[in-house]
Protein backbone atom coordinates (compact mmCIF):
# COMPACT_ATOMS: atom_id res chain seq x y z
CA UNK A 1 -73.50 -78.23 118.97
CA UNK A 2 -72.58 -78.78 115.64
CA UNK A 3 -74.85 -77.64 112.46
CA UNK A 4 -76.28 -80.18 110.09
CA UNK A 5 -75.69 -77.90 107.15
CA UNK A 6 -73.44 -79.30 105.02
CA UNK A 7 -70.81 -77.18 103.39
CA UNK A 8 -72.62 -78.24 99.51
CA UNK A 9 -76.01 -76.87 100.56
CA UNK A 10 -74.41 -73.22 102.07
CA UNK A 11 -72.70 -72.78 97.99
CA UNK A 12 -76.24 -73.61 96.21
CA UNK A 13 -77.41 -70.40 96.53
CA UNK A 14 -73.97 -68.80 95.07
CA UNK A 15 -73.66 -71.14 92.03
CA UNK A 16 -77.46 -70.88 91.22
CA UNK A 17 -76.88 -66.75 91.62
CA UNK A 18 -73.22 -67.32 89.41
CA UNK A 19 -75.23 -69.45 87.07
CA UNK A 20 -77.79 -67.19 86.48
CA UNK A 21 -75.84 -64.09 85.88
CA UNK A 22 -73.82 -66.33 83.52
CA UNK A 23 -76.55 -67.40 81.57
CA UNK A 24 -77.94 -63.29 80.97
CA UNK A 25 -74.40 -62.82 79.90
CA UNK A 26 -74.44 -65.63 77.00
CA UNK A 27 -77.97 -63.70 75.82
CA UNK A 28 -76.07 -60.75 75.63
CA UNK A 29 -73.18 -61.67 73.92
CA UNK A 30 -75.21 -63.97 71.49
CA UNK A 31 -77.69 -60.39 71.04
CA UNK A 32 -74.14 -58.40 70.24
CA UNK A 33 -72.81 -61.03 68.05
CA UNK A 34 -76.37 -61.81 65.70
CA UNK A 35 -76.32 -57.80 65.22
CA UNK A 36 -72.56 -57.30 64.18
CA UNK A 37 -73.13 -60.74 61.87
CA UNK A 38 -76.44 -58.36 60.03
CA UNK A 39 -74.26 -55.74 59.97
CA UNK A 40 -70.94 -57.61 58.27
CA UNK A 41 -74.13 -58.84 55.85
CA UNK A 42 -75.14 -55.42 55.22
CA UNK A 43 -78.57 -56.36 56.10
CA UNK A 44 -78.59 -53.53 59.06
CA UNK A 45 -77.48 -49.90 59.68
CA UNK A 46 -74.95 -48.85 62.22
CA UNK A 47 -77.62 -46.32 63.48
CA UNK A 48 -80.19 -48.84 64.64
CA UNK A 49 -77.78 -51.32 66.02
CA UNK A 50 -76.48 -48.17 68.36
CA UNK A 51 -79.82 -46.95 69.00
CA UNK A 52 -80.38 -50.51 71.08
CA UNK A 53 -77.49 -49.62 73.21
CA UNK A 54 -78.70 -46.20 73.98
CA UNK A 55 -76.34 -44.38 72.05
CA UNK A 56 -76.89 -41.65 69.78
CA UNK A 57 -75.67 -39.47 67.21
CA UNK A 58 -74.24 -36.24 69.32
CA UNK A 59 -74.78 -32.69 68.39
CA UNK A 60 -71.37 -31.50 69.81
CA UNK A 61 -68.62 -30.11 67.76
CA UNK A 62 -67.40 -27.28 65.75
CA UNK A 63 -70.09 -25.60 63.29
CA UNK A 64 -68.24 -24.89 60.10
CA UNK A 65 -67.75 -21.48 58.48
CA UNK A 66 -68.04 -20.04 55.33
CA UNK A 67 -65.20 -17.78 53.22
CA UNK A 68 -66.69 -14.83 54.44
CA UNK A 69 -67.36 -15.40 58.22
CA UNK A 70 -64.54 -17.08 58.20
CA UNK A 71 -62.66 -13.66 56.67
CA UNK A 72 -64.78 -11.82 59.42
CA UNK A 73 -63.19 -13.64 61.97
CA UNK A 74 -59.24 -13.13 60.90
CA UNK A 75 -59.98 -9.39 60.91
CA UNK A 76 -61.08 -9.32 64.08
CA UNK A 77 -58.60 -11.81 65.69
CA UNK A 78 -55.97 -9.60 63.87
CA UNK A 79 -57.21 -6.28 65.34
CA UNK A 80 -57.83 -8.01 68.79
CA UNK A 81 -53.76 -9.48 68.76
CA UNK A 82 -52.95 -6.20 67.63
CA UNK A 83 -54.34 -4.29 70.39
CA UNK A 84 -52.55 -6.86 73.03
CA UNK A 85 -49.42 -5.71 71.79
CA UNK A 86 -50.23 -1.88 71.52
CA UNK A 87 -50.58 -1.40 67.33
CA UNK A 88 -53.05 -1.66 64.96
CA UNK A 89 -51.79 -1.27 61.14
């Protein structure tokens, strides 16, 4: 027997789903664009544009030295090479 489904009413529910996701899309891309336009203005910060988007500022990296610890450091790094090869001056 055949089915009295036509093939239009089986691809409603696909374009209404593609439609959908296409119109959240257009939000966020017109969201991203009024943002970077405040920003080009100068009328935002970088920090709470990112902040939206879950990013944030990371705490990773190299801590910097000063003269002395940094003096500290190539004493010890010279004494530790030196001992690898079997003299210390």
């Amino acid at each position: 027997m055949l089915s009295t489904t036509s093939p239009a009413s089986l691809q409603e529910p696909f374009i209404n789903t593609v439609l959908r996701n296409s119109i959240l899309i257009k939000e966020r891309i017109a969201l991203a664009l009024a943002e970077l336009k405040q920003l080009q203005n100068g009328n935002g910060d970088l920090n709470g544009v990112m902040a939206n988007h879950g990013s944030r500022k990371s705490s990773r990296g190299r801590k910097s030295m000063g003269a002395q610890e940094r003096e500290e450091v190539s004493l010890r790094m010279k004494r530790y090479w030196a001992s690898r090869r079997g003299y210390w001056r």
